[in-house]
N, C-alpha and C. Protein backbone atom coordinates (compact mmCIF):
# COMPACT_ATOMS: atom_id res chain seq x y z
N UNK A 1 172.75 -73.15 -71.14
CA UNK A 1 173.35 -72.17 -70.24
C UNK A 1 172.60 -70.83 -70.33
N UNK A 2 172.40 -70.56 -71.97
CA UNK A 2 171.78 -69.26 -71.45
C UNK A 2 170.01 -68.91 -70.82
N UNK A 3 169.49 -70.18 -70.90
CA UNK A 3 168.00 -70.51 -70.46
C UNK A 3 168.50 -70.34 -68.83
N UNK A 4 169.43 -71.49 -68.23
CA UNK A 4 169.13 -70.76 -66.74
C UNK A 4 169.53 -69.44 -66.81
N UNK A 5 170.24 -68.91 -67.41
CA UNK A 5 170.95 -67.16 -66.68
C UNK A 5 169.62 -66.79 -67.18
N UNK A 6 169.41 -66.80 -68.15
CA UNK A 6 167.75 -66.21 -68.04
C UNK A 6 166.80 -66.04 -67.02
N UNK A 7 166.51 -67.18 -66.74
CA UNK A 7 165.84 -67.58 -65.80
C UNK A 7 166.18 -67.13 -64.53
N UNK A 8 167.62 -67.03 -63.88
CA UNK A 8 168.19 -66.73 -63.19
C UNK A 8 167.95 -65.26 -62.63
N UNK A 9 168.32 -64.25 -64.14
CA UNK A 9 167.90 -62.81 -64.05
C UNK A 9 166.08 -62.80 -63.55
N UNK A 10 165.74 -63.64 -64.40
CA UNK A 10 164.37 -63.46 -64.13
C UNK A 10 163.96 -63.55 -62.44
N UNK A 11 164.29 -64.66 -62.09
CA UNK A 11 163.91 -64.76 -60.69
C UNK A 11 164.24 -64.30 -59.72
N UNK A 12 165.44 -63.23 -59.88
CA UNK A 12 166.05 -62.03 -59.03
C UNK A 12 164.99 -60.82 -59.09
N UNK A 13 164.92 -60.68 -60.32
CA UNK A 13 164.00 -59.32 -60.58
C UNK A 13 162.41 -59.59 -60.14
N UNK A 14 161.71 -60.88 -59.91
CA UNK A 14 160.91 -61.40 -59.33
C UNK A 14 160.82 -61.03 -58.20
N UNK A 15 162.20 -61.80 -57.78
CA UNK A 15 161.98 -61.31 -55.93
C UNK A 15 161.88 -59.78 -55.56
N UNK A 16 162.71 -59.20 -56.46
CA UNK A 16 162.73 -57.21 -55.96
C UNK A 16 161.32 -57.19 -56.16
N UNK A 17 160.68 -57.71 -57.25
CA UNK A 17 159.35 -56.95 -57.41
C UNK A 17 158.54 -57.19 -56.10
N UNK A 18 158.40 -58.80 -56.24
CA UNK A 18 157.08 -59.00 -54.88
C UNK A 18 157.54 -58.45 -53.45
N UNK A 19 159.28 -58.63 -53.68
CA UNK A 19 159.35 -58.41 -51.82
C UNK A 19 159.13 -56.69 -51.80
N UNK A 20 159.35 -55.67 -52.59
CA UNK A 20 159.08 -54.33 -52.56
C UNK A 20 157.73 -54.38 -52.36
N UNK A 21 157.63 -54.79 -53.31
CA UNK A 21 155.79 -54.59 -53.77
C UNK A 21 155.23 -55.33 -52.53
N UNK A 22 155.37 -56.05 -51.97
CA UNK A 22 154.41 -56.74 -50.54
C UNK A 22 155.24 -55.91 -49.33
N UNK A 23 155.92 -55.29 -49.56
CA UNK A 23 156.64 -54.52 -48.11
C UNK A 23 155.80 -53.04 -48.09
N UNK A 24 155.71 -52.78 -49.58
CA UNK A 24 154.38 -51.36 -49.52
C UNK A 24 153.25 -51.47 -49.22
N UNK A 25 152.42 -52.37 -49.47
CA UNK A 25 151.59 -52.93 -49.22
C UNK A 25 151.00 -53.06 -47.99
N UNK A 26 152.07 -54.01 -47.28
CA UNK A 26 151.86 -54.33 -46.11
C UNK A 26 152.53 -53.63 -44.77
N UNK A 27 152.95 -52.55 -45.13
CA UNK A 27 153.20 -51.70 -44.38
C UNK A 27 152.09 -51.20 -43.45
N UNK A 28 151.06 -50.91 -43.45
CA UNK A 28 150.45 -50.82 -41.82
C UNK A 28 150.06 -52.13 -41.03
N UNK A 29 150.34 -53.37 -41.66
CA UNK A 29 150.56 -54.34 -40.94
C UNK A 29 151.32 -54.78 -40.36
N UNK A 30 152.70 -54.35 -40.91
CA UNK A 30 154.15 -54.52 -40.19
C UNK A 30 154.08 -53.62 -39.23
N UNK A 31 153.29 -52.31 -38.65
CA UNK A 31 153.34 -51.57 -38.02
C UNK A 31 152.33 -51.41 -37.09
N UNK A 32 151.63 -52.55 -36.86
CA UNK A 32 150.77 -52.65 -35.98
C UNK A 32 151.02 -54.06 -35.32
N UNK A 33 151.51 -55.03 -36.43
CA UNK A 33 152.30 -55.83 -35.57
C UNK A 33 153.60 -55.08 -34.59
N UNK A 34 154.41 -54.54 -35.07
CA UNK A 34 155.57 -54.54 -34.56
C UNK A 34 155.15 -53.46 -33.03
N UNK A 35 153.76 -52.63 -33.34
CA UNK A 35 152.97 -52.17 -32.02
C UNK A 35 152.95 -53.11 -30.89
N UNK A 36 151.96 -53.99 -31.33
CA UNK A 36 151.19 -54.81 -30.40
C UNK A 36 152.60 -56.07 -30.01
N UNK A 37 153.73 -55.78 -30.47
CA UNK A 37 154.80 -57.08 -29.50
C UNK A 37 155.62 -56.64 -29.16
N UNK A 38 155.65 -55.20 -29.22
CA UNK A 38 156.38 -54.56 -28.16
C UNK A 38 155.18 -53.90 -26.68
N UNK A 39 153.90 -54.08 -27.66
CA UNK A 39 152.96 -53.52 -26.00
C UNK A 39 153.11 -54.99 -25.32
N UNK A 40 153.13 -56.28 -26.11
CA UNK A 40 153.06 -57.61 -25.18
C UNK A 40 153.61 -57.66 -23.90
N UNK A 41 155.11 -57.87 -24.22
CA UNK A 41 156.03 -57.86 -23.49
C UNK A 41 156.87 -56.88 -23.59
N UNK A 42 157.45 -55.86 -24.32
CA UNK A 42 158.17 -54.63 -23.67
C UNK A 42 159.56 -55.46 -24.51
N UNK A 43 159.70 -56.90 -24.86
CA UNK A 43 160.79 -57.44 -25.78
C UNK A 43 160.90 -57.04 -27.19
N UNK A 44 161.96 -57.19 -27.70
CA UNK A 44 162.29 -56.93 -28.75
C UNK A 44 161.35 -57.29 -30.13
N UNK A 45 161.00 -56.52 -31.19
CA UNK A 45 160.20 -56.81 -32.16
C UNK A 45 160.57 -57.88 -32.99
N UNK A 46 162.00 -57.91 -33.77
CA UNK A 46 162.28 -58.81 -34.31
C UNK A 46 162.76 -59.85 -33.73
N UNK A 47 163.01 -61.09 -34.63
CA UNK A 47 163.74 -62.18 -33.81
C UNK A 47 164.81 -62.68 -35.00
N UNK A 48 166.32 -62.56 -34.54
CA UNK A 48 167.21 -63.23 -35.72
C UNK A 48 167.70 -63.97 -35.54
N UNK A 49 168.19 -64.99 -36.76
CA UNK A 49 169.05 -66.10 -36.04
C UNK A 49 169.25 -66.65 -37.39
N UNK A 50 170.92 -67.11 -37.04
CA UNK A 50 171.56 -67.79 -38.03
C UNK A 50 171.03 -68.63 -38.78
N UNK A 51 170.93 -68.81 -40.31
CA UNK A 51 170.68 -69.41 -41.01
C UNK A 51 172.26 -69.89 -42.13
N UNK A 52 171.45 -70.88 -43.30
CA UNK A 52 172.33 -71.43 -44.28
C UNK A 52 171.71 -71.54 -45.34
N UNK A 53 172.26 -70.54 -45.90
CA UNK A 53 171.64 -70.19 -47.25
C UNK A 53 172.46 -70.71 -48.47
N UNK A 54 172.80 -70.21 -49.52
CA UNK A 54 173.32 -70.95 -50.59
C UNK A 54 174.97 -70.64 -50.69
N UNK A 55 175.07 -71.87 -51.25
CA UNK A 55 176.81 -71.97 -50.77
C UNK A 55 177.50 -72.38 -49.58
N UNK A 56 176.47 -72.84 -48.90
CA UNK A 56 176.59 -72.87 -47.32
C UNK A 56 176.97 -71.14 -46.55
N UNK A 57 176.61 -70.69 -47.27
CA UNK A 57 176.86 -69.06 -46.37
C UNK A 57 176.09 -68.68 -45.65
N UNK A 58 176.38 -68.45 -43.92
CA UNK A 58 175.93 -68.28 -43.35
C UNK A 58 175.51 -66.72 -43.28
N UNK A 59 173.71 -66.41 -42.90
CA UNK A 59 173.27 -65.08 -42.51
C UNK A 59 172.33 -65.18 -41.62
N UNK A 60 171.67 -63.97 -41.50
CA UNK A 60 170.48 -64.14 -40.38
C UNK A 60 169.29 -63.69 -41.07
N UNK A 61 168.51 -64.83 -40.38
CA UNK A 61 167.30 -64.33 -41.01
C UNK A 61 166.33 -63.77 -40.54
N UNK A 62 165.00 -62.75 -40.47
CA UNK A 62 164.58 -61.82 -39.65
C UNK A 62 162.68 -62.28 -39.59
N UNK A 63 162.44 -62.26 -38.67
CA UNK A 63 160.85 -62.87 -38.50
C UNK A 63 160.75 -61.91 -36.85
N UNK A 64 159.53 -61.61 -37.20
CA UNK A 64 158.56 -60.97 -35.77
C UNK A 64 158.88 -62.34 -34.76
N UNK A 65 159.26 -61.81 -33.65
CA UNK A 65 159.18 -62.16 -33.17
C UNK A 65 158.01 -63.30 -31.88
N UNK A 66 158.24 -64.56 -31.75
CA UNK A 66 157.04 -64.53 -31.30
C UNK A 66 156.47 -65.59 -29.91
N UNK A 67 157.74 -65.55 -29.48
CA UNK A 67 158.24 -66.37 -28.55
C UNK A 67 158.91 -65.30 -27.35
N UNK A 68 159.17 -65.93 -25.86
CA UNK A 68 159.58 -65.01 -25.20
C UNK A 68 160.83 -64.89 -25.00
N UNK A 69 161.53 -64.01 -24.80
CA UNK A 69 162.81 -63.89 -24.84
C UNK A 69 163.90 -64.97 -24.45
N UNK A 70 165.24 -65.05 -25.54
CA UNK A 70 166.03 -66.26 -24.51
C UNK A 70 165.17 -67.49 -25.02
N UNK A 71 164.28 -67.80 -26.01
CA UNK A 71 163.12 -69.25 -25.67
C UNK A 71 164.22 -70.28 -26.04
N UNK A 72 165.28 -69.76 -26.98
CA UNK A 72 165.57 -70.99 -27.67
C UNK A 72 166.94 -71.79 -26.40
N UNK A 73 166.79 -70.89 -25.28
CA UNK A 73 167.56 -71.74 -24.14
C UNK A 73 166.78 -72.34 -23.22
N UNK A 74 165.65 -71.87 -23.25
CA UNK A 74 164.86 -72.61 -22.16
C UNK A 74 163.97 -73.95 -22.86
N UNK A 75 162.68 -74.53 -21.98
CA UNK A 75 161.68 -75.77 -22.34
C UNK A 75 162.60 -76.71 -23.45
N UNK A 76 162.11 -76.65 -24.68
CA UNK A 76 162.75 -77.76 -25.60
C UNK A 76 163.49 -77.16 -26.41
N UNK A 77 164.34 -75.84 -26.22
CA UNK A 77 165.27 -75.25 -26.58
C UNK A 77 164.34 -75.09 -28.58
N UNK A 78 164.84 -75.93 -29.23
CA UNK A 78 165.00 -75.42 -30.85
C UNK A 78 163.42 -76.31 -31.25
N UNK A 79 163.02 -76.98 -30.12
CA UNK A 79 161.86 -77.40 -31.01
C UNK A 79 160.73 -76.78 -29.99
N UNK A 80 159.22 -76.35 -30.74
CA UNK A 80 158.32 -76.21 -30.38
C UNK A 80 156.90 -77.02 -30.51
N UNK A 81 156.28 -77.02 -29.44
CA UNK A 81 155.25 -77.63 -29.51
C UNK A 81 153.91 -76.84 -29.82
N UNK A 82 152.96 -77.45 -30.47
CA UNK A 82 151.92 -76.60 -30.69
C UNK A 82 151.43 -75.52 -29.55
N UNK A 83 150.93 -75.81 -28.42
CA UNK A 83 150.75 -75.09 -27.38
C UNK A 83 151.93 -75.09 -26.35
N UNK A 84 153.01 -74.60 -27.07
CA UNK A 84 154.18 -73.95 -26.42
C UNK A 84 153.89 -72.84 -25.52
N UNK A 85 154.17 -73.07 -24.18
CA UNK A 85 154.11 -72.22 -23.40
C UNK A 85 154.95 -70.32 -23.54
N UNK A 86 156.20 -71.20 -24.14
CA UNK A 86 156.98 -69.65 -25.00
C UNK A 86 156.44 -69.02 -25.74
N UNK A 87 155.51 -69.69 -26.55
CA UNK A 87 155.01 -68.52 -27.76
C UNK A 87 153.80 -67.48 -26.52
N UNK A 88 154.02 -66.35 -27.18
CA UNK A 88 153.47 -64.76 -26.63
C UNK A 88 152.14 -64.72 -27.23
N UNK A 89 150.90 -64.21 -26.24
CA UNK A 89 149.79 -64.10 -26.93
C UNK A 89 149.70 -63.32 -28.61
N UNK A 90 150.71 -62.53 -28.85
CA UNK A 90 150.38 -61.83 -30.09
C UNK A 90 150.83 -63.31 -30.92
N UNK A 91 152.44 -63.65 -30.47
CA UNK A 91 153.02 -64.99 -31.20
C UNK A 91 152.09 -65.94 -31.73
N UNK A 92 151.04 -66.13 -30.72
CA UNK A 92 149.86 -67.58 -31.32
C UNK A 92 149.16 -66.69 -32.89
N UNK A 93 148.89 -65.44 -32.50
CA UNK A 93 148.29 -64.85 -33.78
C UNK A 93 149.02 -64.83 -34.96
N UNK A 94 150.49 -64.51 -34.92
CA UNK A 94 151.43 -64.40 -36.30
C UNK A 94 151.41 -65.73 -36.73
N UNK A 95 151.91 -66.47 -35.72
CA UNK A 95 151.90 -68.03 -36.37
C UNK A 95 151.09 -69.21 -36.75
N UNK A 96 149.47 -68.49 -36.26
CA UNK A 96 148.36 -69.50 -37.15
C UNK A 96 148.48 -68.94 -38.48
N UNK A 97 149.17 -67.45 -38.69
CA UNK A 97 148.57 -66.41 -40.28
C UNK A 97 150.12 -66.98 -41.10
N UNK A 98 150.86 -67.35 -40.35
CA UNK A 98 152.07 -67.42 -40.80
C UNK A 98 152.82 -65.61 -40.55
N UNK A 99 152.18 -64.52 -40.72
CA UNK A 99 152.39 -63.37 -40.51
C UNK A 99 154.03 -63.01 -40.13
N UNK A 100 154.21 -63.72 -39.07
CA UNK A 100 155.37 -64.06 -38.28
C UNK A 100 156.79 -63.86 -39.20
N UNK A 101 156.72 -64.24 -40.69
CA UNK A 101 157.64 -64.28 -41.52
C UNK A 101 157.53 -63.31 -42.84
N UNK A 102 157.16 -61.93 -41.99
CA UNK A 102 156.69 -61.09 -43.29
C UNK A 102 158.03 -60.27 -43.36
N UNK A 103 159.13 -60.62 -42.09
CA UNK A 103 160.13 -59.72 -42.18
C UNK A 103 161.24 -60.45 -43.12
N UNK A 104 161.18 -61.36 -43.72
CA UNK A 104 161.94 -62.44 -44.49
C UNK A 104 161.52 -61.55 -45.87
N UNK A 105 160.91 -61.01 -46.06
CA UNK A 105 161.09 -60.14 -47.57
C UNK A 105 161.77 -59.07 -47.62
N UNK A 106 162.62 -58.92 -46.59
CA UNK A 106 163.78 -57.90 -46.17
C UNK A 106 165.35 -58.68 -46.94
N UNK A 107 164.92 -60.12 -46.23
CA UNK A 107 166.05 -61.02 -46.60
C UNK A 107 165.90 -61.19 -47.96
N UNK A 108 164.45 -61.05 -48.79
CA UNK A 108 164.60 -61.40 -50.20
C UNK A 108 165.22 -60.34 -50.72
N UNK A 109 164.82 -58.95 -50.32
CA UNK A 109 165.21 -58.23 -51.05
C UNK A 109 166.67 -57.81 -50.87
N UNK A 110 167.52 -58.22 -50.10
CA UNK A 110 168.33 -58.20 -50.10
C UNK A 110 169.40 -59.33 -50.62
N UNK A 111 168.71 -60.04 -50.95
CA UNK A 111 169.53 -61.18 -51.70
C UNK A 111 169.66 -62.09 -51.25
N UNK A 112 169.63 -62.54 -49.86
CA UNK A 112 170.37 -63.57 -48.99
C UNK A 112 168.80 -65.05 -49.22
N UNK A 113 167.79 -64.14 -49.45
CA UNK A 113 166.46 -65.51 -49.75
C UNK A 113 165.80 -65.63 -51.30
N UNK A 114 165.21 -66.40 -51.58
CA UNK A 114 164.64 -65.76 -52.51
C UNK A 114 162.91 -65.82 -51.77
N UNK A 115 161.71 -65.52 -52.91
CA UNK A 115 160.60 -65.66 -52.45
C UNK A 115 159.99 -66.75 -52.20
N UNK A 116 161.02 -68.31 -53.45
CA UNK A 116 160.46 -69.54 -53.69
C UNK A 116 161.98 -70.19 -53.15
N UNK A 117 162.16 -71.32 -52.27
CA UNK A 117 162.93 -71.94 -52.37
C UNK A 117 163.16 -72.88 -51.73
N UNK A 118 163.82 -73.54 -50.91
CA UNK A 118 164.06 -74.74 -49.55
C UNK A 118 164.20 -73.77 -48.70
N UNK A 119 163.56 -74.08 -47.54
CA UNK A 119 163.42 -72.98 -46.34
C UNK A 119 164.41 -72.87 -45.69
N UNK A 120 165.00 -72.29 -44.98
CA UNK A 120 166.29 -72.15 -44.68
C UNK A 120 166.65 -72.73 -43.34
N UNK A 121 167.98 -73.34 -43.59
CA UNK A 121 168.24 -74.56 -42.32
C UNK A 121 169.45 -73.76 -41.67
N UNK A 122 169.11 -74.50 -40.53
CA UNK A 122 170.26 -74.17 -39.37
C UNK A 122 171.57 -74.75 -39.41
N UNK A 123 173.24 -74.39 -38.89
CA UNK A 123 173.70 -74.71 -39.18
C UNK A 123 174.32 -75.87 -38.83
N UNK A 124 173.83 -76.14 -37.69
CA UNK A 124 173.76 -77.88 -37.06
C UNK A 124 173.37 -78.74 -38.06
N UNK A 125 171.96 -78.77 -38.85
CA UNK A 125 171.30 -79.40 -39.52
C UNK A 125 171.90 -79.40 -40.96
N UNK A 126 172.66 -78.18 -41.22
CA UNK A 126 173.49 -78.35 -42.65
C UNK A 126 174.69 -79.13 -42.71
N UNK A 127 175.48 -79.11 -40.98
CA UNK A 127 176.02 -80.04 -40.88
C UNK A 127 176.45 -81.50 -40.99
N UNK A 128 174.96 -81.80 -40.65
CA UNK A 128 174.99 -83.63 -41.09
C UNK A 128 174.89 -83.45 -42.36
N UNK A 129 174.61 -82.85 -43.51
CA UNK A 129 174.14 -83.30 -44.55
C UNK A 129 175.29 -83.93 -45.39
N UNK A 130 174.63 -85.54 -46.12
CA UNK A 130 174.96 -85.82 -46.89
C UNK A 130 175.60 -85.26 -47.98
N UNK A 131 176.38 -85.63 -48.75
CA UNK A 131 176.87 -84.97 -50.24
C UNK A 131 175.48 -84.65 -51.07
N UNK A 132 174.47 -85.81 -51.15
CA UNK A 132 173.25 -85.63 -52.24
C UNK A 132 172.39 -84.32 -51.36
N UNK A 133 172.24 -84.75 -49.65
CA UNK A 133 171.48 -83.28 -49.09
C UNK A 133 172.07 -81.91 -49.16
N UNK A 134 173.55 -81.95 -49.60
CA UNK A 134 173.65 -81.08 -49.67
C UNK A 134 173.51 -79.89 -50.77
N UNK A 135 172.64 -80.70 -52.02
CA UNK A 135 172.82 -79.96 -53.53
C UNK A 135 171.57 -78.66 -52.51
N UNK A 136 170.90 -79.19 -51.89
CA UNK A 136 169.87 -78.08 -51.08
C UNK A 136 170.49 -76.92 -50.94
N UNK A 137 171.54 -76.55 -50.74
CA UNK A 137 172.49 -75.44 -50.80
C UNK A 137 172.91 -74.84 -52.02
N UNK A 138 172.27 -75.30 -53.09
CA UNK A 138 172.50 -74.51 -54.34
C UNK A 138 172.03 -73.73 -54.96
N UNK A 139 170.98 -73.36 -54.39
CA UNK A 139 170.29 -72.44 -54.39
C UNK A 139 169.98 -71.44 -53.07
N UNK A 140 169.35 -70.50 -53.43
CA UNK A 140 168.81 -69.70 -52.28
C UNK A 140 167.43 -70.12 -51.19
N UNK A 141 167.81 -70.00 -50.39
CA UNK A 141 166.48 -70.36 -49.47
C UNK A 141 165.29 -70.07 -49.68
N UNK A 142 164.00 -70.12 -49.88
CA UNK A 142 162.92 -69.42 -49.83
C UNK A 142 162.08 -69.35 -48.69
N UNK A 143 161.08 -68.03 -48.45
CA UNK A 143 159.91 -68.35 -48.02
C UNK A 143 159.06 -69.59 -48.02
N UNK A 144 159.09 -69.67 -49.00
CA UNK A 144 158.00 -70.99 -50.00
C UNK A 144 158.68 -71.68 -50.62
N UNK A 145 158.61 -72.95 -50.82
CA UNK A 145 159.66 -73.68 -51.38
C UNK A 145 158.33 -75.54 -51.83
N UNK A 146 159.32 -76.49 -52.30
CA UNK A 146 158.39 -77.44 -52.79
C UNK A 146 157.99 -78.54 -51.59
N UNK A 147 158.80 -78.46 -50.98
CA UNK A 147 158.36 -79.40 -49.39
C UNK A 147 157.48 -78.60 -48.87
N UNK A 148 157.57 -77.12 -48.79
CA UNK A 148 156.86 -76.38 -48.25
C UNK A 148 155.28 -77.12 -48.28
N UNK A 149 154.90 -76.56 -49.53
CA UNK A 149 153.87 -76.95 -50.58
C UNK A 149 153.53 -78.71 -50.09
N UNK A 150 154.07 -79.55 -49.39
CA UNK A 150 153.50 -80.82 -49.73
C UNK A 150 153.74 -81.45 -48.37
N UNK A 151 153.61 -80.45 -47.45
CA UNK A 151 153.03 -81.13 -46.11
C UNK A 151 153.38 -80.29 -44.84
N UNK A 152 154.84 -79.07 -45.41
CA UNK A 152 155.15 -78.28 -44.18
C UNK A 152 155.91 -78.87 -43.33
N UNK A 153 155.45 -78.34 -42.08
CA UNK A 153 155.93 -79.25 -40.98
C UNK A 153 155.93 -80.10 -40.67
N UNK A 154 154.66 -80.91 -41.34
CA UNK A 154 154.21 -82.74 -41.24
C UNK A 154 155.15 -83.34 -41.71
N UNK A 155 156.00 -83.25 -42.42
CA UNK A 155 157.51 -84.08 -43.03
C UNK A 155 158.20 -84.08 -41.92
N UNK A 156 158.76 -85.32 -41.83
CA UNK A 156 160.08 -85.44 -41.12
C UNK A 156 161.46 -84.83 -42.05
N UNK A 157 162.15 -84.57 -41.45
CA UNK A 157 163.50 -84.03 -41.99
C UNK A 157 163.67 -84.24 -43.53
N UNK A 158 164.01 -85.97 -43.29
CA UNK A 158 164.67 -86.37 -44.87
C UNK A 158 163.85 -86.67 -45.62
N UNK A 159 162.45 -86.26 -45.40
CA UNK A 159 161.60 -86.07 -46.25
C UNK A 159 161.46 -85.19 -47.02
N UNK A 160 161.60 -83.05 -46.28
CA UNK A 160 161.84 -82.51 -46.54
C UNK A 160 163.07 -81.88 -47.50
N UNK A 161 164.27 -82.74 -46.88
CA UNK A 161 165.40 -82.21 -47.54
C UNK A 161 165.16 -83.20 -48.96
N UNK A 162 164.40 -84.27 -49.39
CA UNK A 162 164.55 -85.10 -50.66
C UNK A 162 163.88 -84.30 -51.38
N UNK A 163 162.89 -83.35 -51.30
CA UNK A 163 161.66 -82.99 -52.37
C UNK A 163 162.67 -82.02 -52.45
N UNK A 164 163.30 -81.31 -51.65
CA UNK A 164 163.81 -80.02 -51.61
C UNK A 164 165.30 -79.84 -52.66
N UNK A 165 166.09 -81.23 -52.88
CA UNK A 165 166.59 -81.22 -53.53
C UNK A 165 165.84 -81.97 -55.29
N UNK A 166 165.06 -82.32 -54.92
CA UNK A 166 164.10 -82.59 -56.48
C UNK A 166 163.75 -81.43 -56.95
N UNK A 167 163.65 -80.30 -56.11
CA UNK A 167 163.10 -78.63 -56.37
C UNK A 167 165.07 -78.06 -56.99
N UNK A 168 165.86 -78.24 -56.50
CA UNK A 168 166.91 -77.92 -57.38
C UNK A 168 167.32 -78.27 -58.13
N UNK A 169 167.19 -79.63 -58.47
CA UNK A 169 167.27 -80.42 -60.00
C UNK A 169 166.11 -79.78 -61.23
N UNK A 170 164.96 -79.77 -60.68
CA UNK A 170 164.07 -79.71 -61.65
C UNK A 170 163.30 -78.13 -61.75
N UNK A 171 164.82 -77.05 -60.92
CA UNK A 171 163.84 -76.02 -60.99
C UNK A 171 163.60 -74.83 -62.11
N UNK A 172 162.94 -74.39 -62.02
CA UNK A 172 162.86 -73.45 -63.40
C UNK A 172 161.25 -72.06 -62.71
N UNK A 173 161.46 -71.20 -63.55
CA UNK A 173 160.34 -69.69 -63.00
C UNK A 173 159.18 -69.65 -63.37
N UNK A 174 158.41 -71.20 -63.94
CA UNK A 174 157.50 -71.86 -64.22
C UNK A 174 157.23 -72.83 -62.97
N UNK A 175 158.02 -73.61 -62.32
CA UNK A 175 157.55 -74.28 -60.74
C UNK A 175 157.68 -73.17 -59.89
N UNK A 176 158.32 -72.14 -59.95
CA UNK A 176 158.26 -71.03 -58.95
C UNK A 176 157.16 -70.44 -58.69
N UNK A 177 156.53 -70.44 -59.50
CA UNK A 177 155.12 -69.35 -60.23
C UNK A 177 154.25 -70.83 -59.27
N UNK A 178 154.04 -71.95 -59.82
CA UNK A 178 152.90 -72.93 -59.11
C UNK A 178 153.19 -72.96 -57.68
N UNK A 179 154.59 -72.99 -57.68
CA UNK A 179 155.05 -72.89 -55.97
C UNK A 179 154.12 -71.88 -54.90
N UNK A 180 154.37 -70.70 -55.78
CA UNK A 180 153.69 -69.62 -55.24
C UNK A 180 152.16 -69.10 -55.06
N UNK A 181 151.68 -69.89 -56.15
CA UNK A 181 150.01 -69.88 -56.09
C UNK A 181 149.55 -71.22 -55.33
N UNK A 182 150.47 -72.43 -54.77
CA UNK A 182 149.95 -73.39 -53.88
C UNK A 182 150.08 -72.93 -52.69
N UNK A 183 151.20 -72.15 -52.13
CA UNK A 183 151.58 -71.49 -50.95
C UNK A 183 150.62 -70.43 -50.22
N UNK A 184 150.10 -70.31 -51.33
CA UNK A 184 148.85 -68.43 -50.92
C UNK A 184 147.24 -69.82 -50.20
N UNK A 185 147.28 -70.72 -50.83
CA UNK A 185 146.16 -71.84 -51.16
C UNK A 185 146.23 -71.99 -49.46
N UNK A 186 147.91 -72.88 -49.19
CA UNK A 186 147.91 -73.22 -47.92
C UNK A 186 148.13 -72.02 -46.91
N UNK A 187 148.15 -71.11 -47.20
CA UNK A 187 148.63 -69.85 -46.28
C UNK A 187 147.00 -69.60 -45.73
N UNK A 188 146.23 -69.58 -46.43
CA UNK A 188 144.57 -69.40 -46.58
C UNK A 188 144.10 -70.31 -45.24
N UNK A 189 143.95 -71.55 -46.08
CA UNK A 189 143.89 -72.98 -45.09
C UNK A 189 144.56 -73.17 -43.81
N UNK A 190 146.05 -72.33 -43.24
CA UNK A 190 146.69 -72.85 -42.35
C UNK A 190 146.94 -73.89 -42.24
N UNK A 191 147.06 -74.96 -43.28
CA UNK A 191 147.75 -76.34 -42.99
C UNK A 191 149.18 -76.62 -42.92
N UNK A 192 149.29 -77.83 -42.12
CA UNK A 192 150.52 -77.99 -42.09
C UNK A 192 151.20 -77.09 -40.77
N UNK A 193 150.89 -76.11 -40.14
CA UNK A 193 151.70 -75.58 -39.29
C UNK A 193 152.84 -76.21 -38.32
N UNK A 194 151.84 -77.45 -37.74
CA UNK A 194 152.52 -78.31 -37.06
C UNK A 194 152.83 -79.97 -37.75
N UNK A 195 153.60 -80.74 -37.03
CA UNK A 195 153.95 -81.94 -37.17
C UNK A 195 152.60 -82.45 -36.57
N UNK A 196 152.52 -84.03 -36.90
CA UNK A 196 151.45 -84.77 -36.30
C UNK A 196 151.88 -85.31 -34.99
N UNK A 197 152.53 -84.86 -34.23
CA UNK A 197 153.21 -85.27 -33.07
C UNK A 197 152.75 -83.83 -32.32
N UNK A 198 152.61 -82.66 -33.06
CA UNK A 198 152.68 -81.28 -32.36
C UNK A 198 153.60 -80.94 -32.20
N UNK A 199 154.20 -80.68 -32.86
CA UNK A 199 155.95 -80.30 -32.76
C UNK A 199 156.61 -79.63 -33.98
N UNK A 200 157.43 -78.76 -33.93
CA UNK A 200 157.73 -78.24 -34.94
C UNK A 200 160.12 -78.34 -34.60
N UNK A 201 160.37 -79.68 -35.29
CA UNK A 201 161.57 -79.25 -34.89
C UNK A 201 162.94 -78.59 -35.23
N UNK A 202 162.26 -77.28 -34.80
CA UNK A 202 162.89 -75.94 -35.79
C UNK A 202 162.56 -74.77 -35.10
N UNK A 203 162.89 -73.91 -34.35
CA UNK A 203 162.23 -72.92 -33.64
C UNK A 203 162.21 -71.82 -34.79
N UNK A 204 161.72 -71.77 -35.88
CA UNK A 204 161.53 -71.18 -36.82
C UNK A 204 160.61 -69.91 -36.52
């Protein structure tokens, strides 16, 4: 017991550090993005939308926007295709860099994500879950997480949600740490963005 609270403290004070520390940082990037997608279209900078984070508690989570307004009612509503007509010329740029999700260290630092975890699901999709899919909820969501790391978007669902609960059984601030130096690897590479179908089904 007292190794996770350890661990526990540890990986809170983790997240304040990097999500501060990468929000200073990257501050004239957040500000030249948040320029250039409001010169796009004249629409809103951010984009929020309900998530399910741990405990099943619902919040919102915050990403640049990068799609055109309303997308998730129009074409294929919640799923996107690689050359989605919705995504906004700046949108194709955030989302080859991943960039798109630099406003999610708002959510870390506020508690509702962490930096490493199962990416955060919608609440339709938390819905079906099984009793075993649902240990995925016992933790906090991450940016980066262990499905992340081992194919992205190329997983089908219950592919994702199985590694994702092997990441809450077996987790500790030692897989967080590898989590996080494989994630920078694929962030580099851009792999994984899409499914092998071209599809991403998640308007994430």
């Amino acid at each position: 017991m007292r190794k996770i609270t350890f661990h526990a403290i540890l990986k809170r004070g983790f997240d304040i550090l990097v999500s501060v520390t990468a929000l200073v940082i990257l501050s004239p990037v957040i500000a030249i993005i948040a320029l250039a997608i409001k010169l796009d279209d004249g629409g809103p900078i951010i984009f929020s939308q309900e998530r399910v984070g741990k405990d099943g508690r619902v919040f919102s989570t915050y990403k640049f926007r990068t799609m055109v307004v309303g997308a998730e009612k129009i074409g294929r509503g919640l799923e996107i295709e690689q050359d989605d007509p919705r995504i906004t010329r700046v949108g194709k740029v955030l989302r080859t860099w991943t960039l798109d999700e630099i406003p999610q260290l708002f959510n870390v630092l506020t508690g509702d994500m962490s930096i490493v975890g199962p990416r955060p699901t919608v609440p339709s999709q938390a819905a079906r879950y099984s009793e075993l899919q649902r240990r995925r909820l016992e933790v906090k969501p991450g940016m980066a997480g262990w499905a992340w790391i081992h194919g992205r978007n190329r997983l089908p669902w219950s592919k994702r949600i199985e590694l994702d609960v092997w990441y809450v059984v077996h987790w500790s601030f030692w897989l967080d740490l590898y989590i996080l130096a494989r994630s920078v690897i694929l962030l580099v590479k851009r792999d994984g963005l899409y499914a092998e179908d071209g599809v991403v089904h998640d308007l994430e």
